[in-house]
PDB file of N, CA and C in Angstrom:
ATOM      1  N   UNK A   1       0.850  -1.170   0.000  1.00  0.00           N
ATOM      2  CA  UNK A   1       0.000   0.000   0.000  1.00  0.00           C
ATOM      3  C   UNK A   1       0.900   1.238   0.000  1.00  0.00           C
ATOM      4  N   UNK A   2       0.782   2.501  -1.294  1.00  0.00           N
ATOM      5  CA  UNK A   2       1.658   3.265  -1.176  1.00  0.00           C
ATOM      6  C   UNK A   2       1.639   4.411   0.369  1.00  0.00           C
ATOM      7  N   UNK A   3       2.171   5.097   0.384  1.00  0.00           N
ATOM      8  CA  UNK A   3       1.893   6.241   1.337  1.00  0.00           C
ATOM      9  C   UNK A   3       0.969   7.226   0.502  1.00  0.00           C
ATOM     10  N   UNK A   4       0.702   8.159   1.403  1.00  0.00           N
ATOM     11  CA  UNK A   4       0.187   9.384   1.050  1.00  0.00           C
ATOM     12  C   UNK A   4       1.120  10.265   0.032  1.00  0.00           C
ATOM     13  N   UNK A   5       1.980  10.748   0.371  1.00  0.00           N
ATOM     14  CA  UNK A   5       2.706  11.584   0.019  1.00  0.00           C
ATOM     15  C   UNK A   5       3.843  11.225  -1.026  1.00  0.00           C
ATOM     16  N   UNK A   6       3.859   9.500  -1.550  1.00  0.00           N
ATOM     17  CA  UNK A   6       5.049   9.211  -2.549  1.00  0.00           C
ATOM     18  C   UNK A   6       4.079   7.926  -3.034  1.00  0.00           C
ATOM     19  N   UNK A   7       4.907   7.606  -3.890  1.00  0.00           N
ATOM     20  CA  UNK A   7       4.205   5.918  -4.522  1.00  0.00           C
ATOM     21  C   UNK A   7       4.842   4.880  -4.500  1.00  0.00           C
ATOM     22  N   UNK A   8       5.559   5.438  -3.411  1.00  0.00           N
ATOM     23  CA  UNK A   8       6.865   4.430  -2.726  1.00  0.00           C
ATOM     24  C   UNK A   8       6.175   3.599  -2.027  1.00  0.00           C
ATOM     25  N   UNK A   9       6.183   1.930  -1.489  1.00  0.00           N
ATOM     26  CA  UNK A   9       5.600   1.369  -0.441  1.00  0.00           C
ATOM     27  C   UNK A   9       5.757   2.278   1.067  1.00  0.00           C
ATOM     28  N   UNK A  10       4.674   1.890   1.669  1.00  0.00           N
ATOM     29  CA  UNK A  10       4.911   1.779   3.132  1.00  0.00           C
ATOM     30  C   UNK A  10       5.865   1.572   3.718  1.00  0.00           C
ATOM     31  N   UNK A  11       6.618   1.577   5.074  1.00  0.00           N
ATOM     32  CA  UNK A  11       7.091   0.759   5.960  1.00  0.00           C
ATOM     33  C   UNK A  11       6.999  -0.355   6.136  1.00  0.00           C
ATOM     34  N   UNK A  12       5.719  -0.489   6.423  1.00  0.00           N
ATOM     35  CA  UNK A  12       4.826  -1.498   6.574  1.00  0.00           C
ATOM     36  C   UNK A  12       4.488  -2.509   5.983  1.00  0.00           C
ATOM     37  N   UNK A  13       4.643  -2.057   4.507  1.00  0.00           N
ATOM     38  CA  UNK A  13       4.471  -3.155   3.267  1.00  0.00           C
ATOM     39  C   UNK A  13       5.750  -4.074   3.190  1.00  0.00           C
ATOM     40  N   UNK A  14       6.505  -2.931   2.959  1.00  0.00           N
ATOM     41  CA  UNK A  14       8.178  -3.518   3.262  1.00  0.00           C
ATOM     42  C   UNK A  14       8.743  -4.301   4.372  1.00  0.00           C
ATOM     43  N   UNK A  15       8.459  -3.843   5.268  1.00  0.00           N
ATOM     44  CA  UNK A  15       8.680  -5.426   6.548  1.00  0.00           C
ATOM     45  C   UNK A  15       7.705  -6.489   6.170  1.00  0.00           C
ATOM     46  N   UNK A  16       6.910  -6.284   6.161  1.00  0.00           N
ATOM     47  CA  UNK A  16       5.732  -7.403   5.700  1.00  0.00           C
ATOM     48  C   UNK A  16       6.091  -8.289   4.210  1.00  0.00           C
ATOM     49  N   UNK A  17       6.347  -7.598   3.503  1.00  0.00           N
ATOM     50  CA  UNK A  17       6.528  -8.243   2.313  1.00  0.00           C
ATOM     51  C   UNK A  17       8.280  -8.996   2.707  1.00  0.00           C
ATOM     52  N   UNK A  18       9.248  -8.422   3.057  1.00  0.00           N
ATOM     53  CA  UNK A  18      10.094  -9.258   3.334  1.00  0.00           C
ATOM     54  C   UNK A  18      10.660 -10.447   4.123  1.00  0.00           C
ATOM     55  N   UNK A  19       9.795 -10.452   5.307  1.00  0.00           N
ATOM     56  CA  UNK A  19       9.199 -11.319   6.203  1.00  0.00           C
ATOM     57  C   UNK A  19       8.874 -12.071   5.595  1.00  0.00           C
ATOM     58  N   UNK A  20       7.634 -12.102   4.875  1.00  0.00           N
ATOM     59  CA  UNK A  20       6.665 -13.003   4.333  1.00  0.00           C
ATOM     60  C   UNK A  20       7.650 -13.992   3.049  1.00  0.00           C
ATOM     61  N   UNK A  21       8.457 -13.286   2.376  1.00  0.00           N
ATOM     62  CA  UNK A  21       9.408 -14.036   1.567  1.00  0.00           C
ATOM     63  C   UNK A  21      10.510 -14.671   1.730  1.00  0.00           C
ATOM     64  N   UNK A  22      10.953 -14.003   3.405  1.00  0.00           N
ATOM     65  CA  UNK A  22      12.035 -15.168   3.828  1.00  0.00           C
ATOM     66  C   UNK A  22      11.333 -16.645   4.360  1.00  0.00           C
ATOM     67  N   UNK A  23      10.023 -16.486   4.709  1.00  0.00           N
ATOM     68  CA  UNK A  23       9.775 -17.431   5.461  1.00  0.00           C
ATOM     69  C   UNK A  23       9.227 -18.409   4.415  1.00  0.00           C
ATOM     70  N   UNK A  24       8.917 -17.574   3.267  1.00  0.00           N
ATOM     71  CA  UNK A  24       8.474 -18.748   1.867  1.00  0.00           C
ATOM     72  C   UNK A  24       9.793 -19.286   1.741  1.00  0.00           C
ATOM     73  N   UNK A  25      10.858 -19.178   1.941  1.00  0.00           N
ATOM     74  CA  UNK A  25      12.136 -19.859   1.614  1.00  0.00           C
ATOM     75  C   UNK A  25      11.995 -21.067   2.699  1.00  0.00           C
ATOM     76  N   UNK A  26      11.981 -20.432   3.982  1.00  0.00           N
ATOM     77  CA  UNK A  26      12.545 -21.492   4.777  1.00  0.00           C
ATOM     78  C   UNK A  26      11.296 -22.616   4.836  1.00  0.00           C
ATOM     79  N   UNK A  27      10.138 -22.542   4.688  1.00  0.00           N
ATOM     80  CA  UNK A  27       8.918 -23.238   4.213  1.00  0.00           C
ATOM     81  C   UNK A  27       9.045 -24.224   3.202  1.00  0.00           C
ATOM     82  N   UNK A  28       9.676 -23.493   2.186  1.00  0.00           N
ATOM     83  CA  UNK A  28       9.900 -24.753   0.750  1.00  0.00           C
ATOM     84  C   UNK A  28      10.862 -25.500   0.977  1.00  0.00           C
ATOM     85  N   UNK A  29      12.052 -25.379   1.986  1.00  0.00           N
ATOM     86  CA  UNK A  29      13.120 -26.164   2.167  1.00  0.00           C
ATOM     87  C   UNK A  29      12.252 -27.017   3.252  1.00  0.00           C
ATOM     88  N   UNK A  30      12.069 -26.692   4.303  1.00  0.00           N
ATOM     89  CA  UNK A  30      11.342 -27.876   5.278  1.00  0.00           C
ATOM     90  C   UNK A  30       9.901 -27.779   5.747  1.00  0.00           C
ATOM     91  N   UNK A  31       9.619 -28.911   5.949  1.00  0.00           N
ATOM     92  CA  UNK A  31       7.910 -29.041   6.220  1.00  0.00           C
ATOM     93  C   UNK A  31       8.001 -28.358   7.870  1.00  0.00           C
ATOM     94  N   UNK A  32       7.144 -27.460   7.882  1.00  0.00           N
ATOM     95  CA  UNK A  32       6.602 -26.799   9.201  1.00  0.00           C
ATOM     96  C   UNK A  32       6.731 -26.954  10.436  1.00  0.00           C
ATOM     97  N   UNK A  33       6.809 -28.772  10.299  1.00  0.00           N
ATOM     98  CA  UNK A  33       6.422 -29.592  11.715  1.00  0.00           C
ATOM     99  C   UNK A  33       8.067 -29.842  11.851  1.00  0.00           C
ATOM    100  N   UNK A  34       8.770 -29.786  10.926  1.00  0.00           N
ATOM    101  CA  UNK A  34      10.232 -30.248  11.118  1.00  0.00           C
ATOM    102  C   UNK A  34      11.051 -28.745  11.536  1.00  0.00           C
ATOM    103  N   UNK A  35      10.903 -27.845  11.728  1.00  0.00           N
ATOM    104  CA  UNK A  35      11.218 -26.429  11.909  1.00  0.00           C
ATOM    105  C   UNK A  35      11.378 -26.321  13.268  1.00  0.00           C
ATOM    106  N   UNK A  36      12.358 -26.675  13.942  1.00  0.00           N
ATOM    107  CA  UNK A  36      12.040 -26.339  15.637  1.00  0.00           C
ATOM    108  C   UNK A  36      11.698 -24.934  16.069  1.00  0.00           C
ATOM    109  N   UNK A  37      12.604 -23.897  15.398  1.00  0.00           N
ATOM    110  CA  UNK A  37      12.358 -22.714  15.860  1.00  0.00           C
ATOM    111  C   UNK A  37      13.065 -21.487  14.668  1.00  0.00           C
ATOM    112  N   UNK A  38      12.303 -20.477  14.697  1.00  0.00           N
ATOM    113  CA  UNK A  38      13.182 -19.329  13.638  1.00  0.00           C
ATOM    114  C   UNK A  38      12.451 -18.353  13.962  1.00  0.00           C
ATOM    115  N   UNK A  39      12.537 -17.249  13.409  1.00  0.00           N
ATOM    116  CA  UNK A  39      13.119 -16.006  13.592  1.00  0.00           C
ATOM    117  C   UNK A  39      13.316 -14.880  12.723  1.00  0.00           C
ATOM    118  N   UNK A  40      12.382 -14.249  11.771  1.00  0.00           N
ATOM    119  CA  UNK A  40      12.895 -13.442  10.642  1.00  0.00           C
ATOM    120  C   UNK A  40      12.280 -12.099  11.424  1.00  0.00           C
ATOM    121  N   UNK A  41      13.581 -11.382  11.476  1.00  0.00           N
ATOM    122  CA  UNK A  41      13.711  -9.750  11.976  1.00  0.00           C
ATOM    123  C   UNK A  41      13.693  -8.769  11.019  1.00  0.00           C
ATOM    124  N   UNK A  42      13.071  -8.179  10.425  1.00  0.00           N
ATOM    125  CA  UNK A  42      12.956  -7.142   9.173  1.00  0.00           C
ATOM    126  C   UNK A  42      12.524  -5.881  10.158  1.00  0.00           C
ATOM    127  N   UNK A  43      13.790  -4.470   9.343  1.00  0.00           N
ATOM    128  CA  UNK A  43      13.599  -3.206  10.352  1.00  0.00           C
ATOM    129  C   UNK A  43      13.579  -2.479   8.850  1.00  0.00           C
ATOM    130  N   UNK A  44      12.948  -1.477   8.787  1.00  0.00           N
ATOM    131  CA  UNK A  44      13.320  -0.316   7.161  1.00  0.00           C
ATOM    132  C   UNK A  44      12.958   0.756   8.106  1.00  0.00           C
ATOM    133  N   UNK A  45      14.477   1.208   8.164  1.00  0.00           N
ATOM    134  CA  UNK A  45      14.274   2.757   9.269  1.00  0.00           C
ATOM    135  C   UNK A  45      15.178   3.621   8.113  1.00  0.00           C
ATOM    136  N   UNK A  46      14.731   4.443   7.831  1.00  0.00           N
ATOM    137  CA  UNK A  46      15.050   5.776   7.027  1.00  0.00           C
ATOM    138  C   UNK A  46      15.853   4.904   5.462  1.00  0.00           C
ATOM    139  N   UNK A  47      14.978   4.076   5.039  1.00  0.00           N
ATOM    140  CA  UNK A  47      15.299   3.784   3.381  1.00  0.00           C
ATOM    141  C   UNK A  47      16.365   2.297   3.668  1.00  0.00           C
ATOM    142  N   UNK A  48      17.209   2.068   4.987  1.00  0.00           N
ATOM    143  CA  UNK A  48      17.260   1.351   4.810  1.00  0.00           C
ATOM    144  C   UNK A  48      16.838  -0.397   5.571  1.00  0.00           C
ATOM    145  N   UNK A  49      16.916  -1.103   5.020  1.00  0.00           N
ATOM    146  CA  UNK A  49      16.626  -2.826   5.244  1.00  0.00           C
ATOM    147  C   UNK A  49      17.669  -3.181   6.252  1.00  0.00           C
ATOM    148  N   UNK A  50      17.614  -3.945   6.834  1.00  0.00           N
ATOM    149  CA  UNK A  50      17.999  -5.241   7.481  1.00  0.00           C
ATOM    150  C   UNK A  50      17.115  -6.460   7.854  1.00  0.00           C
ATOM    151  N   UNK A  51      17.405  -7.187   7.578  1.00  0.00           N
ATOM    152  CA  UNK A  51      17.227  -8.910   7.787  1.00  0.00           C
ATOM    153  C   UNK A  51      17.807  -9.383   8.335  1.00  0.00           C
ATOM    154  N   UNK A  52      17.153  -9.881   9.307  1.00  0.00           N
ATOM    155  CA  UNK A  52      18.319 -11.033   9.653  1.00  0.00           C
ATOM    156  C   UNK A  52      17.413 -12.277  10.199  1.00  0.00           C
ATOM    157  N   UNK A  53      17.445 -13.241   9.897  1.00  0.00           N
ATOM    158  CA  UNK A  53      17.110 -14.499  10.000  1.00  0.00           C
ATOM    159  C   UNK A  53      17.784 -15.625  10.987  1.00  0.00           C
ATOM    160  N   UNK A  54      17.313 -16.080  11.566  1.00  0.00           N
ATOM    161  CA  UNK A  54      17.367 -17.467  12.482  1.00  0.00           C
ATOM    162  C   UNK A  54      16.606 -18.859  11.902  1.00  0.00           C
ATOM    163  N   UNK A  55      17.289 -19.571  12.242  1.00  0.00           N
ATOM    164  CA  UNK A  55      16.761 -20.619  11.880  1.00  0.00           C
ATOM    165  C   UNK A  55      17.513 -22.191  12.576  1.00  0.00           C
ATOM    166  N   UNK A  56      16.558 -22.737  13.549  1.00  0.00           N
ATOM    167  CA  UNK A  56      16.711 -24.016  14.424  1.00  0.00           C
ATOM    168  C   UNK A  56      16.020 -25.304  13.372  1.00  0.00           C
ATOM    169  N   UNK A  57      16.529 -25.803  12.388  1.00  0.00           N
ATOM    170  CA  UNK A  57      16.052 -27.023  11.824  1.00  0.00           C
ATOM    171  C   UNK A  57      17.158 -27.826  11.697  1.00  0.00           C
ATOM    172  N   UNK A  58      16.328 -29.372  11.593  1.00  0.00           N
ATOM    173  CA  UNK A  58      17.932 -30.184  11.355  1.00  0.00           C
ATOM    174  C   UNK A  58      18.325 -30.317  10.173  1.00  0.00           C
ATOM    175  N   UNK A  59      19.764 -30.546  10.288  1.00  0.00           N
ATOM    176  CA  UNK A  59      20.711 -30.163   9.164  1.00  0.00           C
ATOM    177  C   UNK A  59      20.944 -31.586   8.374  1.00  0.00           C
ATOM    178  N   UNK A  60      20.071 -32.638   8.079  1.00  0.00           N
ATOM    179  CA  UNK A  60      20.172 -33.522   7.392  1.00  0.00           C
ATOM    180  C   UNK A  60      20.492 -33.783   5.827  1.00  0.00           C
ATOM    181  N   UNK A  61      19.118 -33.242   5.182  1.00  0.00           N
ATOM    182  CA  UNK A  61      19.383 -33.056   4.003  1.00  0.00           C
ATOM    183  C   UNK A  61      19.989 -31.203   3.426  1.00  0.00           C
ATOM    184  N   UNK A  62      19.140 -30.346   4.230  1.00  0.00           N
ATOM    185  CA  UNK A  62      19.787 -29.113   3.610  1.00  0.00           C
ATOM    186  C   UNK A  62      20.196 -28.399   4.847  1.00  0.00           C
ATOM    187  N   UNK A  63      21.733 -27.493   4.935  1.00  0.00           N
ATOM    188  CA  UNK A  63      22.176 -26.952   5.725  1.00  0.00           C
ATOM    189  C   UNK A  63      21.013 -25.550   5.916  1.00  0.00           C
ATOM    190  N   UNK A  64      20.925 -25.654   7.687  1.00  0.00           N
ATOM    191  CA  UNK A  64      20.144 -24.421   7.623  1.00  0.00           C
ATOM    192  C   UNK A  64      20.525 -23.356   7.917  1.00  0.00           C
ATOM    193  N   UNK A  65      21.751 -23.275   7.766  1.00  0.00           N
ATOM    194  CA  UNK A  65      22.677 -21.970   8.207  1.00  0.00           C
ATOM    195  C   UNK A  65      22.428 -21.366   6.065  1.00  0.00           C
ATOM    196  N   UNK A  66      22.436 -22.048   5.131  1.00  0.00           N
ATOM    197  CA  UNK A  66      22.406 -21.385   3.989  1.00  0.00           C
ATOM    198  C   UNK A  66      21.201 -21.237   3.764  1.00  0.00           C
ATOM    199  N   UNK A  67      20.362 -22.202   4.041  1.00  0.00           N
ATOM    200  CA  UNK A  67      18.524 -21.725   4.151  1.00  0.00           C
ATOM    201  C   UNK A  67      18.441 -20.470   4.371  1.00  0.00           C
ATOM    202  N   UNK A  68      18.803 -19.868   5.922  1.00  0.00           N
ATOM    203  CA  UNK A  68      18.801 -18.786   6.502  1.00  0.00           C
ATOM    204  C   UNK A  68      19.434 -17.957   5.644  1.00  0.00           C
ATOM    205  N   UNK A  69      20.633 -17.911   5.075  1.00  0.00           N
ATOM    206  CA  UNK A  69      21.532 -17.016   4.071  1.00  0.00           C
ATOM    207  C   UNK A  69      20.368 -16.508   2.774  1.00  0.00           C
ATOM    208  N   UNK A  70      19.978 -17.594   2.802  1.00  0.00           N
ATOM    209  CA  UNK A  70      19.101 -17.683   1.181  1.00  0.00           C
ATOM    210  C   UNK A  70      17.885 -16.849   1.373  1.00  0.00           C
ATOM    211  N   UNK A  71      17.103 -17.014   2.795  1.00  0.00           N
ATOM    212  CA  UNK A  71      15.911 -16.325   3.074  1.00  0.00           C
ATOM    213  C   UNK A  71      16.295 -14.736   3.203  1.00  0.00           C
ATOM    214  N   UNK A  72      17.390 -14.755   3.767  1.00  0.00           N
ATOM    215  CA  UNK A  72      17.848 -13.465   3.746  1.00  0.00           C
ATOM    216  C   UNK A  72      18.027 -12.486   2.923  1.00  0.00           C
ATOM    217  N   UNK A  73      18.253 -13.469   1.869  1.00  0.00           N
ATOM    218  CA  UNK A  73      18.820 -12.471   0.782  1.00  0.00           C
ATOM    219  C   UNK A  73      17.194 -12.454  -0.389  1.00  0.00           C
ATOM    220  N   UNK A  74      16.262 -13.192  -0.558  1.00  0.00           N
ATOM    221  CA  UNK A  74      15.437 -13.655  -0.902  1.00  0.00           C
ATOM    222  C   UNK A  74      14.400 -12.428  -0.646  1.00  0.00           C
ATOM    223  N   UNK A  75      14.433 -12.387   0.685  1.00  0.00           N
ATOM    224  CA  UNK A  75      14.027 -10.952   1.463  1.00  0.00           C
ATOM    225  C   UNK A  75      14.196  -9.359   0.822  1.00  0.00           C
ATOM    226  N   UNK A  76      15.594  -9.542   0.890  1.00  0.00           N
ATOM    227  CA  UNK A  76      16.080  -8.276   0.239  1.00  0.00           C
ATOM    228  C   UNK A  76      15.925  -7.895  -1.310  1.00  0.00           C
ATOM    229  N   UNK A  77      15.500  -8.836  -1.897  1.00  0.00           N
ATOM    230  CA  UNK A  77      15.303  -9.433  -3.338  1.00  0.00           C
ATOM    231  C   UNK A  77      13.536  -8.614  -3.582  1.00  0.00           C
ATOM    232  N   UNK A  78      12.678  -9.356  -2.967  1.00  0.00           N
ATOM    233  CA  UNK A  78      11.533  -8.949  -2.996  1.00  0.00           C
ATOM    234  C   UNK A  78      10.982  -7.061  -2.624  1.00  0.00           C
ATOM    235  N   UNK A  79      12.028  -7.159  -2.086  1.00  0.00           N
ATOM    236  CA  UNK A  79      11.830  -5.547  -1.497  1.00  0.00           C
ATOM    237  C   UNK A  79      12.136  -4.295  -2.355  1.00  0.00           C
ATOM    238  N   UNK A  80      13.580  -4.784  -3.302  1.00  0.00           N
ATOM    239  CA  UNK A  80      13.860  -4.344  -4.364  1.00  0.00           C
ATOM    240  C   UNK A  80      12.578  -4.404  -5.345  1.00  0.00           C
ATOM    241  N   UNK A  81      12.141  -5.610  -5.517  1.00  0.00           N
ATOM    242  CA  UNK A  81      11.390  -6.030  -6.764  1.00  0.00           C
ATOM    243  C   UNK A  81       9.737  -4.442  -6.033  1.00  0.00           C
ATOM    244  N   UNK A  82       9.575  -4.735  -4.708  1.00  0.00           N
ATOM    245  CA  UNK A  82       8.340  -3.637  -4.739  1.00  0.00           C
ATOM    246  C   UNK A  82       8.673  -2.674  -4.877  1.00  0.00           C
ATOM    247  N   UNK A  83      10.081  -1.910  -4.650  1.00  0.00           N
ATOM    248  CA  UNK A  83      10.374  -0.633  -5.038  1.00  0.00           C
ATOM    249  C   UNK A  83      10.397  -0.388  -6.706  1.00  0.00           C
ATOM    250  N   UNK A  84      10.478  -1.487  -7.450  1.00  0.00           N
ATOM    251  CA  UNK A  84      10.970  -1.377  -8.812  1.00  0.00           C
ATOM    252  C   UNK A  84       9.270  -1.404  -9.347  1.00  0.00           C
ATOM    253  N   UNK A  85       8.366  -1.614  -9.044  1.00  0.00           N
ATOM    254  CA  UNK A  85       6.903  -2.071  -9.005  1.00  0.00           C
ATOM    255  C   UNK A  85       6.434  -0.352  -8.644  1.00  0.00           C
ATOM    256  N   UNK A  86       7.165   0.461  -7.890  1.00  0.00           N
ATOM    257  CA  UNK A  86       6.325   1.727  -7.449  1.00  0.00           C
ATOM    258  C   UNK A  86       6.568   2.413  -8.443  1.00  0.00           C
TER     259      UNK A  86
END
């Protein structure tokens, strides 16, 4: 949803939308019930992003330290893509 005053997203859209796309990452790598615990932190204070991601799953078939890398960046990916969309 833009603001009032630009046709830039929200704040709001922007944590939300990047949130929502790290966790589609860590979702398609493991089923829900196998996820012990995570963590996606999204801040956009004056233009810019941070992410940062956690992630407690077991490391059998896919490492979840690059899951987490991947959601992260996946994040930052989508956020670009709504600014490029305004």
């Amino acid at each position: 949803m833009p603001t009032e005053d630009t046709d830039e997203p929200s704040d709001e859209t922007v944590v939300q939308t990047a949130a929502e796309a790290a966790e589609g990452v860590i979702f398609a790598q493991y089923k829900q019930s196998d996820v012990r615990d995570f963590d996606v932190t999204v801040t956009f204070e004056d233009g810019v992003l941070d992410v940062d991601v956690y992630l407690n799953a077991p490391d059998d078939e896919v490492d979840p330290e690059r899951v987490a890398d991947e959601a992260a960046r996946t994040a930052q990916q989508a956020v670009d893509e709504l600014f490029e969309e305004s």
